[in-house]
Protein backbone atom coordinates (compact mmCIF):
# COMPACT_ATOMS: atom_id res chain seq x y z
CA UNK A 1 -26.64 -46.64 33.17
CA UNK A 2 -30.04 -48.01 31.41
CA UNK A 3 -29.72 -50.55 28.99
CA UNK A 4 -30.83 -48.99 25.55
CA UNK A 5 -32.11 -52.42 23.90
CA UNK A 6 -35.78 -53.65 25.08
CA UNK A 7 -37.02 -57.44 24.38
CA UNK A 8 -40.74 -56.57 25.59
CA UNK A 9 -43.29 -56.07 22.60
CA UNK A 10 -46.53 -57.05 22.16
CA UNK A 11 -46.08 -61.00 22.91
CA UNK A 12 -42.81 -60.89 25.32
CA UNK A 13 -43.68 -59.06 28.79
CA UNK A 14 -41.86 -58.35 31.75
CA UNK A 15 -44.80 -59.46 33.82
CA UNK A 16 -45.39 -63.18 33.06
CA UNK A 17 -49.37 -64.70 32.28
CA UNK A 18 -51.64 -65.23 34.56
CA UNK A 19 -52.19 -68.32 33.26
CA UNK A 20 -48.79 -69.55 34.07
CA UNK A 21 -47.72 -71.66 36.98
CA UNK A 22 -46.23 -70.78 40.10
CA UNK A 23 -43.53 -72.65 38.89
CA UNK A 24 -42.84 -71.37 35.24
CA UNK A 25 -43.31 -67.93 36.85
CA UNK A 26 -40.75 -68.49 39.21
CA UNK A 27 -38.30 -69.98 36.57
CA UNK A 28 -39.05 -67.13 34.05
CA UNK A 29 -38.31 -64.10 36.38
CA UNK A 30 -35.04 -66.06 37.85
CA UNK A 31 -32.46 -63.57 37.41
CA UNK A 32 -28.73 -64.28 37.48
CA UNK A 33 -27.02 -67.79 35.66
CA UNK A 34 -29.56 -69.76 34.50
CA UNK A 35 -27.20 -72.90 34.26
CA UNK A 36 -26.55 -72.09 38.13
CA UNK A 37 -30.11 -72.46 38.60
CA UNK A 38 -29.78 -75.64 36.88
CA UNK A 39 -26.97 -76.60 38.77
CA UNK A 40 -29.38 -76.94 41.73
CA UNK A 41 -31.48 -79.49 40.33
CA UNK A 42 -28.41 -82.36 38.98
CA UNK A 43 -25.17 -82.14 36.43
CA UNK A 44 -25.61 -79.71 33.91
CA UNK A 45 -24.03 -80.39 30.59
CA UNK A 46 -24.12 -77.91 27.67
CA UNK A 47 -24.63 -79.47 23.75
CA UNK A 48 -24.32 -77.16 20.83
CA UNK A 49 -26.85 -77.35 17.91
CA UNK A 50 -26.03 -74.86 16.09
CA UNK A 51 -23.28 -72.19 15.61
CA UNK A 52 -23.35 -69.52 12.83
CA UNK A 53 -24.11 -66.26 10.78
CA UNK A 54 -27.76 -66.50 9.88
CA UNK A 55 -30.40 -63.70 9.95
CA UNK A 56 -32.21 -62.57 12.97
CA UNK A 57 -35.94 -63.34 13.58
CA UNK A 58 -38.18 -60.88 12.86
CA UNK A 59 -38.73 -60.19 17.13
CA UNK A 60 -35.03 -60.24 17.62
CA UNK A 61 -34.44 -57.43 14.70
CA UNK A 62 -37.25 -55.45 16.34
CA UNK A 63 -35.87 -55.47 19.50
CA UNK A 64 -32.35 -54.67 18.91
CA UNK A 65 -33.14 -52.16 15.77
CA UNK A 66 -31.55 -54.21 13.30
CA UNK A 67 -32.39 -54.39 9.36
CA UNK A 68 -34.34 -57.37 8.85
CA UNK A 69 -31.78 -59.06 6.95
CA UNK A 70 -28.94 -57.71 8.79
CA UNK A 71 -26.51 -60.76 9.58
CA UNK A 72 -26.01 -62.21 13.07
CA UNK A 73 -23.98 -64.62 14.89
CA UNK A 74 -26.77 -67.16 16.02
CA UNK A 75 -24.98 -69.99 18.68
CA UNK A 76 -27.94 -72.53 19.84
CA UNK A 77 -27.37 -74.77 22.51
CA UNK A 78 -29.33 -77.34 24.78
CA UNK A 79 -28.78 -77.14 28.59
CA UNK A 80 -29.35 -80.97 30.14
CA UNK A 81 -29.59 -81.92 33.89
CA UNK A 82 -28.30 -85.36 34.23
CA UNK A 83 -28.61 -86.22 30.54
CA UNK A 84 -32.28 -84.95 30.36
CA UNK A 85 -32.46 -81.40 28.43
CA UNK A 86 -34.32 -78.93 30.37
CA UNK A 87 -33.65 -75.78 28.15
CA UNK A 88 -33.02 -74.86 24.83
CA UNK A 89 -30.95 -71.67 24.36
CA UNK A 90 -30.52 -69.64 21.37
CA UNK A 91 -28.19 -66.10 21.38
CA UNK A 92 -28.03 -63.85 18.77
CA UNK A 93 -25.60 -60.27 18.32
CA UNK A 94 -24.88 -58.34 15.16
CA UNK A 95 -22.04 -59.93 12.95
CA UNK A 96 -20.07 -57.23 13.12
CA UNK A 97 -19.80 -57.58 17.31
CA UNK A 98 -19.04 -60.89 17.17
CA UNK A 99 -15.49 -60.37 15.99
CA UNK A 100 -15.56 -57.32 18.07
CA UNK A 101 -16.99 -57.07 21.63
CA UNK A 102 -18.73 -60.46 21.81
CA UNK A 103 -16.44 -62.00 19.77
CA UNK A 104 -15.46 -64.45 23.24
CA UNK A 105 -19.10 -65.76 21.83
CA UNK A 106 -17.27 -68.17 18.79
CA UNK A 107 -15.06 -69.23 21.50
CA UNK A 108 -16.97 -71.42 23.91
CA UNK A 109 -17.44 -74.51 22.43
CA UNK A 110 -19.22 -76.70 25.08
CA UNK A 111 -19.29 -73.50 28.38
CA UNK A 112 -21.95 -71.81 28.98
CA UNK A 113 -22.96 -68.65 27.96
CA UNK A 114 -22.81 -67.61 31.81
CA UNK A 115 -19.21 -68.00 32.25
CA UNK A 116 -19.18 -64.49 30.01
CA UNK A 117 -22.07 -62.79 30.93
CA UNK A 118 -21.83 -62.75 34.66
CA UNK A 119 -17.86 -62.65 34.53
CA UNK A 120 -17.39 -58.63 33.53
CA UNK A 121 -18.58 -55.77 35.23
CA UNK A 122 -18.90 -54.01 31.99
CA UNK A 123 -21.94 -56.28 30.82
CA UNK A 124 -25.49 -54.54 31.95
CA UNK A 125 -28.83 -56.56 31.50
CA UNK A 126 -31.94 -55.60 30.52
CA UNK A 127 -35.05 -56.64 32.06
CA UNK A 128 -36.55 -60.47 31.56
CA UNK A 129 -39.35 -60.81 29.30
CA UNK A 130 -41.17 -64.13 28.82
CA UNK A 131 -44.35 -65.31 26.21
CA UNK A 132 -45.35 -68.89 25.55
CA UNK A 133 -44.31 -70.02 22.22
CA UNK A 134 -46.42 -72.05 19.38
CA UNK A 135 -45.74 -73.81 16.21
CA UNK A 136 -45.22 -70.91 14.81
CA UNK A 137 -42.29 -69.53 16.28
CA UNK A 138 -39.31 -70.64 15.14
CA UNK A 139 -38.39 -70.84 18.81
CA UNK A 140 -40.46 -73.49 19.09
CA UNK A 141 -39.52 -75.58 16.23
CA UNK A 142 -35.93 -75.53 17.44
CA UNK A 143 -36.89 -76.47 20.85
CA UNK A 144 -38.96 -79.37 19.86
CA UNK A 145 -37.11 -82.38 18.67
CA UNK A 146 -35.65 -81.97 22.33
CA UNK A 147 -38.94 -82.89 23.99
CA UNK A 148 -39.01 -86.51 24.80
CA UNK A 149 -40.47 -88.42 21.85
CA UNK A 150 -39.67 -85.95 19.58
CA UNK A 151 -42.24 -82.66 18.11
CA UNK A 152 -45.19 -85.00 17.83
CA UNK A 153 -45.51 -85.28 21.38
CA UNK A 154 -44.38 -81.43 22.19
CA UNK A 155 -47.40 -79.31 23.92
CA UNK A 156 -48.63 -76.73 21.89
CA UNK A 157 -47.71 -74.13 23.41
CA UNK A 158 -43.82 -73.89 25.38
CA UNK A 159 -42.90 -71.36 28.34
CA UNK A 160 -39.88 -69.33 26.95
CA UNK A 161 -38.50 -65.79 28.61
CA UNK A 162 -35.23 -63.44 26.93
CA UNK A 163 -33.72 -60.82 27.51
CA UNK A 164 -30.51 -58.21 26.04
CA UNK A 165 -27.06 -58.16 27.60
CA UNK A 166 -24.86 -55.26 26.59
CA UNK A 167 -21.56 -54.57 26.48
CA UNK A 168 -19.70 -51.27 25.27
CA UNK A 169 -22.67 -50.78 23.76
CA UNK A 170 -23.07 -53.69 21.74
CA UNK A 171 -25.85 -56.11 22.40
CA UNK A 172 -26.03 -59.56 22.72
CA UNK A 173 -29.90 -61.35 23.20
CA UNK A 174 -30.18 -64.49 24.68
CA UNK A 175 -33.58 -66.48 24.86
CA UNK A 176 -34.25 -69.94 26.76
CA UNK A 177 -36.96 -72.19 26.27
CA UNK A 178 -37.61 -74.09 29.34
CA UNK A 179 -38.73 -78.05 28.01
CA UNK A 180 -41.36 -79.76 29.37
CA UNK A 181 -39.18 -81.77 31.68
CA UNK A 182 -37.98 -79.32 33.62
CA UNK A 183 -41.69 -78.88 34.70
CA UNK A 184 -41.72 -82.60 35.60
CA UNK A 185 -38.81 -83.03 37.29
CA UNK A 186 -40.51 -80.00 39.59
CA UNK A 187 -43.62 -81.63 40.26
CA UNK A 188 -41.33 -84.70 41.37
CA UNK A 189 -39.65 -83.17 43.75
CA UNK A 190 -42.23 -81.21 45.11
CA UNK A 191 -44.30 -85.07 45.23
CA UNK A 192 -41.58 -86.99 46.92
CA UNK A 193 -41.16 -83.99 49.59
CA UNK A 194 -44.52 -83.74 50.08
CA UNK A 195 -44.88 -87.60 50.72
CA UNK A 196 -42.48 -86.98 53.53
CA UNK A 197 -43.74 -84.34 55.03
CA UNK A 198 -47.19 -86.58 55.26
CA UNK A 199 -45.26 -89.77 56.74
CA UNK A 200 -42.87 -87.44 58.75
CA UNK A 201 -42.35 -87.27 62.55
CA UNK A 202 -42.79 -83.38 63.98
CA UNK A 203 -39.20 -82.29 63.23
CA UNK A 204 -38.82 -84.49 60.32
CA UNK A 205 -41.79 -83.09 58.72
CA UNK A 206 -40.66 -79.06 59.38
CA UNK A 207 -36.95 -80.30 57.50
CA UNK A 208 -39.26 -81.24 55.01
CA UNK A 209 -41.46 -78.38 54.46
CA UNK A 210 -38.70 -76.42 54.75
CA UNK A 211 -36.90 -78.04 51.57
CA UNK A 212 -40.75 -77.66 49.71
CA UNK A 213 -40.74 -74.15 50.35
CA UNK A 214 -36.63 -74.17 49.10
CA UNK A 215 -38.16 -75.77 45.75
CA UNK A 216 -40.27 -72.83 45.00
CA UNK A 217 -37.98 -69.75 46.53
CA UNK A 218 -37.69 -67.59 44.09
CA UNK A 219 -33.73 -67.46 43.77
CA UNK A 220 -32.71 -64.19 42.50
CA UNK A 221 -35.74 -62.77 40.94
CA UNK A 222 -34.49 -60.11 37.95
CA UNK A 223 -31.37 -59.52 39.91
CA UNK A 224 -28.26 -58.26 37.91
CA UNK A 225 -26.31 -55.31 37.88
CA UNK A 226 -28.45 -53.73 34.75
CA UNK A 227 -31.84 -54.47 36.28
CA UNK A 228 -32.84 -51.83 38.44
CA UNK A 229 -31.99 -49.16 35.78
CA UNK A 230 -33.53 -50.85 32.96
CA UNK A 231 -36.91 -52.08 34.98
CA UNK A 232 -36.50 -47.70 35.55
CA UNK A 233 -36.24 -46.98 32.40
CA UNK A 234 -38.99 -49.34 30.83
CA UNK A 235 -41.20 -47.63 33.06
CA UNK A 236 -40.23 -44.57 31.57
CA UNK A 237 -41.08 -45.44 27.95
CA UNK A 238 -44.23 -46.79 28.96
């Protein structure tokens, strides 16, 4: 059944920049857990920020038809691999749903999001959307005092990507902004296997390109139950 809620506007499309990497491409059409993702690179540990009824941004009321000052349940979190945050989440669903069909949402304290979301048959995704974020955004401003050093030494301009979960009807967005570590700790490994591929014996050196090509395998690329209808449907409205 297509989802009926779509995050792509004018600034969030399904089909990231150009002017991305190979990398933040990769990472911002990843379908599936994002904390499993994660979960490849070291221990993942999730940190609340921020739990509560607040108002939606003026993107987030677009997409899922909402007054502008309709109330939401806003839960912010920051995702960390090995102590070293990599993502900054923020969720959002109508008030009224959160004691209702998302109402497991209040409950999770320190789990991830994904333990819900990829748990129940009945949830359907929509596609993922992506934009880089500026000052502006308020996106970006709660991302920011994560980046080592704090906001004055946060780029300009961050990779983010969303998208809308729904359940019974009810929706539930969730958008991740991947930090600028996560983009380092990439380029690492794709160094240190590189280096020994170069200093690598015949066989060594195919193990080795083998785990470099692992690195940037797109793992799961927009899959989920909801994706095939709603990529179907966008192109519909379109």
């Amino acid at each position: 059944m297509p989802i009926r809620f779509d995050p792509a506007d004018a600034h969030w499309r399904v089909a990231p920049l150009p002017t991305f990497s190979a990398a933040e491409k990769d990472w911002l059409t990843r379908g599936g857990s994002l904390t499993a993702h994660l979960r490849a690179l070291g221990v993942v540990t999730v940190r609340v920020t921020r739990e509560t009824v607040a108002l939606p941004w003026p993107d987030e009321a677009a997409a899922l038809g909402l007054a502008p000052r309709a109330p939401v349940w806003v839960r912010e979190v920051v995702l960390s691999v090995d102590g070293v945050p990599f993502v900054a989440a923020h969720s959002v669903t109508p008030r009224a749903v959160s004691v209702g069909v998302w109402q497991a949402t209040r409950r999770l304290r320190t789990r991830p999001l994904a333990e819900l979301l990829y748990s129940d048959s009945s949830v359907a995704r929509s596609s993922l959307v992506s934009r880089r974020v500026g000052e502006r955004h308020p996106l970006y401003r709660l991302a920011a005092p994560e980046i080592g050093g704090g906001a004055r030494h946060a780029p300009h301009g961050l990779v983010a990507r969303r998208s809308v979960f729904e359940r019974h009807r009810a929706p539930l967005m969730v958008t991740e902004c991947m930090l600028p570590a996560l983009w380092e700790h990439l380029r690492a490994l794709d160094a240190a296997d590189r280096a020994q591929l170069a200093g690598s014996g015949a066989r060594a050196a195919q193990v080795a390109l083998a785990r470099i090509r692992e690195h940037g395998r797109p793992l799961d690329h927009t899959a989920s139950r909801a994706h095939a209808a709603a990529r179907t449907s966008g192109d519909r409205s379109r």
